[in-house]
Protein backbone atom coordinates (compact mmCIF):
# COMPACT_ATOMS: atom_id res chain seq x y z
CA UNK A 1 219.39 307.18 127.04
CA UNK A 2 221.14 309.02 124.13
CA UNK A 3 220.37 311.56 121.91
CA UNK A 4 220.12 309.27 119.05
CA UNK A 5 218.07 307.23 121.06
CA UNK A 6 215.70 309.73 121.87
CA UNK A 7 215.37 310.65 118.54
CA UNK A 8 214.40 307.45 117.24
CA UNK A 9 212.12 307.12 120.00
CA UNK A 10 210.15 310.01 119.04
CA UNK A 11 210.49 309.51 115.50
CA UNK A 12 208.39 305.72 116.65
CA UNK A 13 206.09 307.34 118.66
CA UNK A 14 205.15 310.02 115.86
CA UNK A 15 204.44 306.96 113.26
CA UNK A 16 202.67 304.77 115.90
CA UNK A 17 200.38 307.80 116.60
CA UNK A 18 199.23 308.32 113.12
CA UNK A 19 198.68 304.68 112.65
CA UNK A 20 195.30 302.90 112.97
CA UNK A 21 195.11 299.41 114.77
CA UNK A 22 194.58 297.52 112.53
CA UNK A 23 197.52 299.32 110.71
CA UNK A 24 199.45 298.91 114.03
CA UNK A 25 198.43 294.76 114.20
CA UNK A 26 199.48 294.25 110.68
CA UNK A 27 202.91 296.23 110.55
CA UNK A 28 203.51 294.05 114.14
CA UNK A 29 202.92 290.74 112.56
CA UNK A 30 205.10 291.40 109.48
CA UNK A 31 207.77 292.83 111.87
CA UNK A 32 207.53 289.68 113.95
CA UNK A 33 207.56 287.59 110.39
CA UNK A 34 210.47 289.31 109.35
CA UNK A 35 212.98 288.71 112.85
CA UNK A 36 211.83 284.83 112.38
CA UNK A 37 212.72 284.74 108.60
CA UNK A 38 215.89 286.67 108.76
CA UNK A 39 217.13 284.24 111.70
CA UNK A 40 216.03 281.47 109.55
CA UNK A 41 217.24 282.86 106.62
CA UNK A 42 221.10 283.89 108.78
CA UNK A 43 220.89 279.87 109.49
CA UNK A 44 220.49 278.83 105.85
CA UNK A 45 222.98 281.38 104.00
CA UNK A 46 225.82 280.16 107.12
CA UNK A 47 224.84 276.70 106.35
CA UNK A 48 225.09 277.76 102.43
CA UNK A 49 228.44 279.81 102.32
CA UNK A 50 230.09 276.49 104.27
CA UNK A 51 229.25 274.32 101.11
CA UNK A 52 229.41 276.44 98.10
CA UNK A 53 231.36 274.34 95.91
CA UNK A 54 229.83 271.24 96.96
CA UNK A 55 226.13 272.91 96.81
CA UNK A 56 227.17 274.13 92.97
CA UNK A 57 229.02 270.61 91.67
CA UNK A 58 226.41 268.66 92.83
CA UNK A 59 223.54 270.30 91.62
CA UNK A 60 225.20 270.58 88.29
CA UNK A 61 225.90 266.71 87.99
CA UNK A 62 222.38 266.20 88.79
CA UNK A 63 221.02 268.56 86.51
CA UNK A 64 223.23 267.60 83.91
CA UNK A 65 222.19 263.38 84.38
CA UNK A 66 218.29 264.67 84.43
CA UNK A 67 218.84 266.39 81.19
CA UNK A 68 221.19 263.89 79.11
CA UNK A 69 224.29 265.74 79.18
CA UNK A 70 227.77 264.72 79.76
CA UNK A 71 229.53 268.09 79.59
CA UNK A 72 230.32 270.45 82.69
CA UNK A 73 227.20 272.98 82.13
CA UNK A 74 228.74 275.54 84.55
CA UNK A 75 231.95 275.45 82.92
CA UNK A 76 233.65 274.98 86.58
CA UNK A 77 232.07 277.94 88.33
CA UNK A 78 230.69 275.61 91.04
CA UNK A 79 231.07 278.30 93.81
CA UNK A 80 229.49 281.04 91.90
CA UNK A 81 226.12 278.22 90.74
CA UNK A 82 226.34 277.29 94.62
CA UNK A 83 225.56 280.78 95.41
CA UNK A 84 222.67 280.96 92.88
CA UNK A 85 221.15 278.51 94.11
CA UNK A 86 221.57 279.40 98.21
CA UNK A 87 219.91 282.91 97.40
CA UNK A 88 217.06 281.23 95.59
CA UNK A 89 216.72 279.15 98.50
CA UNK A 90 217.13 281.81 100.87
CA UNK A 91 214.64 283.81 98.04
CA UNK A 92 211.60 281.14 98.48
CA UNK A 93 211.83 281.71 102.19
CA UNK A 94 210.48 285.24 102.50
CA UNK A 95 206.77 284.93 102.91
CA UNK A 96 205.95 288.08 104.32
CA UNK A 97 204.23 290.61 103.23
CA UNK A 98 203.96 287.84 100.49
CA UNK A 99 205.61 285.36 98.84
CA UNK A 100 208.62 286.77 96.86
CA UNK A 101 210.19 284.88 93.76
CA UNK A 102 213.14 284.95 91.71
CA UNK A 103 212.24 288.44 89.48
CA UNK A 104 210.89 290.42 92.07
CA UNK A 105 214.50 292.59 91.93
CA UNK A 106 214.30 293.29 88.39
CA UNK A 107 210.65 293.56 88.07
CA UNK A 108 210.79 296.33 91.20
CA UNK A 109 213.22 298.10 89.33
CA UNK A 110 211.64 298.32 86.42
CA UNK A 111 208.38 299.17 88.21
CA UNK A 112 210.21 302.66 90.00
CA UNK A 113 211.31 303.42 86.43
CA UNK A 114 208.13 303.21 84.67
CA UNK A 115 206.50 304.89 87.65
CA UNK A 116 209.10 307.53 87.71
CA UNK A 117 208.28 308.16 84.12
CA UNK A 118 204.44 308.33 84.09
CA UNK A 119 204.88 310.93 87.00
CA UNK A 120 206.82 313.03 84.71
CA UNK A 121 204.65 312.65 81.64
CA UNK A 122 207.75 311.19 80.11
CA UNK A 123 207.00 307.39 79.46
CA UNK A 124 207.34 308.23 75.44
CA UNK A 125 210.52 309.60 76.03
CA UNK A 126 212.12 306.46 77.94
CA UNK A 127 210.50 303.80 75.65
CA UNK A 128 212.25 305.71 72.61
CA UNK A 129 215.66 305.96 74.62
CA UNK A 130 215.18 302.05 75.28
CA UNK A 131 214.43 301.47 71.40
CA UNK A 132 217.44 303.59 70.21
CA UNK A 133 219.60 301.66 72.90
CA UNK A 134 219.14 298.42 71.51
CA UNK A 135 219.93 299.25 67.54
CA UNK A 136 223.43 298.27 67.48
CA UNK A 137 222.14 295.05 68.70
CA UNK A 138 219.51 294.30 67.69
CA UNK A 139 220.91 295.55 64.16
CA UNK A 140 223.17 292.64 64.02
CA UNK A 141 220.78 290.17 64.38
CA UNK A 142 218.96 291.24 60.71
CA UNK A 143 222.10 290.62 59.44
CA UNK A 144 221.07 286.96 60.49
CA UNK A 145 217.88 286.98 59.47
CA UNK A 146 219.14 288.65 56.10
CA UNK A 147 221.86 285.49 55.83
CA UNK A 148 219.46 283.13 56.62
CA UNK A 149 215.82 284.28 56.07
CA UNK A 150 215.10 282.81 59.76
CA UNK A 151 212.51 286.18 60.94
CA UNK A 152 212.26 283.76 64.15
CA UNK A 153 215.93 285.29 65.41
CA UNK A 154 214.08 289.04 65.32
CA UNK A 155 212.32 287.19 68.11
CA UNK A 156 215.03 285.54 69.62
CA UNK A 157 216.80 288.41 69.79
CA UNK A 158 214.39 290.16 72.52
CA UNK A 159 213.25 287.21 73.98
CA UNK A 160 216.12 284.85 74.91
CA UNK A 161 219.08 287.25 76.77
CA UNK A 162 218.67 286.34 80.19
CA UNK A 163 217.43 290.00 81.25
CA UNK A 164 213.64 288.54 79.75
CA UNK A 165 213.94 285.24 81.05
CA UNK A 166 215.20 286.34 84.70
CA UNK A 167 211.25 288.94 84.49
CA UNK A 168 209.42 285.94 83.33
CA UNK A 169 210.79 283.21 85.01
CA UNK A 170 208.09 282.72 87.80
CA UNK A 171 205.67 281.45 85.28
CA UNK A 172 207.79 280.96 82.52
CA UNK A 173 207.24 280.91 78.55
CA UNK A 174 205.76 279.10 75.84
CA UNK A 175 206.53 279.27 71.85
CA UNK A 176 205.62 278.05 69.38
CA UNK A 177 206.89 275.02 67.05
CA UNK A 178 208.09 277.19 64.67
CA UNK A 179 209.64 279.82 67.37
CA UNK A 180 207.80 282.47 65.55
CA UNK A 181 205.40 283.50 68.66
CA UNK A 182 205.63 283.50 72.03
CA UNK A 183 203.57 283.82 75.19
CA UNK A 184 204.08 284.73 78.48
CA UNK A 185 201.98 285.82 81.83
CA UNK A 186 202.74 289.07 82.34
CA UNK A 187 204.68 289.49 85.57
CA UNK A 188 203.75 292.48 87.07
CA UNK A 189 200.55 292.47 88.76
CA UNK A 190 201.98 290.77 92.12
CA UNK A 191 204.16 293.09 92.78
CA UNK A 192 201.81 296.17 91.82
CA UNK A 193 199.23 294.92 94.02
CA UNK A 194 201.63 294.84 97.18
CA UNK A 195 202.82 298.23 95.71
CA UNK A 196 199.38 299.94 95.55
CA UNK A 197 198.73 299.28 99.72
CA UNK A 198 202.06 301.13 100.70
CA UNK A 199 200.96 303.72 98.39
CA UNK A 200 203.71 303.15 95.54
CA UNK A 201 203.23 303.22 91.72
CA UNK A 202 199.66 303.61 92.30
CA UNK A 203 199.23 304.99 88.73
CA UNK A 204 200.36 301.70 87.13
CA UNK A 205 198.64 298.83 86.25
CA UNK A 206 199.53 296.15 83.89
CA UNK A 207 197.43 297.14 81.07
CA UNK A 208 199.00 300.69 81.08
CA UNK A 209 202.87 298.93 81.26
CA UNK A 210 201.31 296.41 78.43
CA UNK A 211 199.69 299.41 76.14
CA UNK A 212 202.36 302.06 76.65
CA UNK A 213 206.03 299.93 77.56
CA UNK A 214 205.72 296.59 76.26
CA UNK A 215 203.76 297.69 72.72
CA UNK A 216 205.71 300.38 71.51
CA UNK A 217 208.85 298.83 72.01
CA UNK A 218 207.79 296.16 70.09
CA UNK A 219 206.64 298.72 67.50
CA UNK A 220 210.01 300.30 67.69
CA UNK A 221 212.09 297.03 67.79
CA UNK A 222 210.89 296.01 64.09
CA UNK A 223 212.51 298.53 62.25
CA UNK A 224 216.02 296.94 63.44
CA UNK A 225 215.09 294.10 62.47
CA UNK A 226 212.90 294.82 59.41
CA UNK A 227 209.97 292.47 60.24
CA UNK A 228 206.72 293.36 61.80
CA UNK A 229 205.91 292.22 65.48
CA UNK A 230 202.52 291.84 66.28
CA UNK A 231 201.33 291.79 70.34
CA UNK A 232 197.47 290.94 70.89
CA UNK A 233 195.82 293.45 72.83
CA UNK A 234 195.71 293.30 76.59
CA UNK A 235 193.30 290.72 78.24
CA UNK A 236 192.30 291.09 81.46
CA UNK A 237 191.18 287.96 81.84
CA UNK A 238 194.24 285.53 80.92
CA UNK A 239 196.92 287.87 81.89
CA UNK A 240 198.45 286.58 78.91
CA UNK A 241 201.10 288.77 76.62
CA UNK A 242 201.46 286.92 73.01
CA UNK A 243 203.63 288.05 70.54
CA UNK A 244 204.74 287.08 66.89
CA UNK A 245 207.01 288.16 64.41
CA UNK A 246 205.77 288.64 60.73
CA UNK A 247 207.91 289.17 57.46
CA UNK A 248 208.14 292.99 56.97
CA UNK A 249 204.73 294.50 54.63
């Protein structure tokens, strides 16, 4: 046996020792979970990377006749769709320790931020940064709304880039006729839950992320546009984040 070997060995043996049984039982049946989804998953992405194009075009066309459209919606980037799709396949196949979905990247990400920042007292700060960073943006969209008088593109605006839709796509979104509110489930608690047993982000929860990320950046967001946005308060109950957009006072 090596010297690496040895090392590892002992490093397993420490973390074994300080581990309960039923600790020991459940970090064995995710590890055993894990081998049989990664062989699974090795199968299906081999399988995948074979038939790229093929995967992509034809999943397009289908799409496309289900919908009522004639044109190419991919624009020819059948590989690249065909990839998509194979990791979202590949994505719906990891169970364990739950069942992951198509935002759980992003939403982890922002999670470690936003955890990051609480730690350090500093969640003020990086809401502000976030507001300033979207003002050339957003900026150009009042000159919309001022061409048009449409206050539903101040909305649009935050709510339609795919960086929204890809964090809310598990349970997706609802407007209004009028496109002047929206509502969503809010994302998060999944992910904090899982989070919270390994010890990780254990000061968030998704009232704190509603009352001190998602609020004030709406609060902050209005003055490029010059309307108001108004978000309901948090509700336990229904999960539910709802949001409209009002002429400025």
């Amino acid at each position: 046996m090596d010297a690496a070997q040895e090392i590892r060995n002992e490093l397993n043996t420490r973390i074994k020792d300080s581990m309960s049984e039923a600790e020991i039982a459940r970090a064995d049946a995710i590890m055993k979970g894990w081998f049989i989804f990664n062989d699974y998953a090795l199968l299906l992405e081999n399988n995948c990377n074979e038939r790229l194009t093929e995967i992509g075009r034809q999943a397009a066309d289908m799409i496309a006749k289900e919908v009522g459209q004639e044109r190419d919606l991919i624009d020819g980037r059948d590989a690249e769709f065909g990839r998509i799709l194979a990791n979202t396949i590949r994505t719906f196949q990891m169970t364990l320790p739950y069942h992951h979905q198509g935002n759980d990247a992003l939403m982890k990400e922002q999670l470690k931020w936003m955890d990051y920042a609480q730690q350090l007292d500093r969640t003020a700060e990086m809401v502000q940064f976030d507001i300033d960073s979207m003002k050339e943006i957003f900026e150009e969209r009042r000159y919309w709304i001022e061409e048009t008088g449409d206050i539903s593109l101040a909305l649009d605006a935050v709510t339609t880039p795919t960086c929204f839709r890809d964090l809310t796509v598990a349970d997706g979104i609802q407007f209004n006729e009028d496109r002047t509110e929206i509502a969503y489930v809010s994302p998060y608690k999944r992910v904090l839950e899982k989070g919270w047993l390994r010890n990780i982000w254990t000061g968030l929860t998704e009232q704190y992320i509603h009352e001190n990320w998602t609020v004030p950046r709406f609060a902050g967001y209005q003055h490029h546009f010059q309307v108001r946005f108004e978000v309901d308060p948090w509700d336990e109950d229904s999960r539910i984040v709802r949001i409209r957009v009002h002429p400025k006072d």
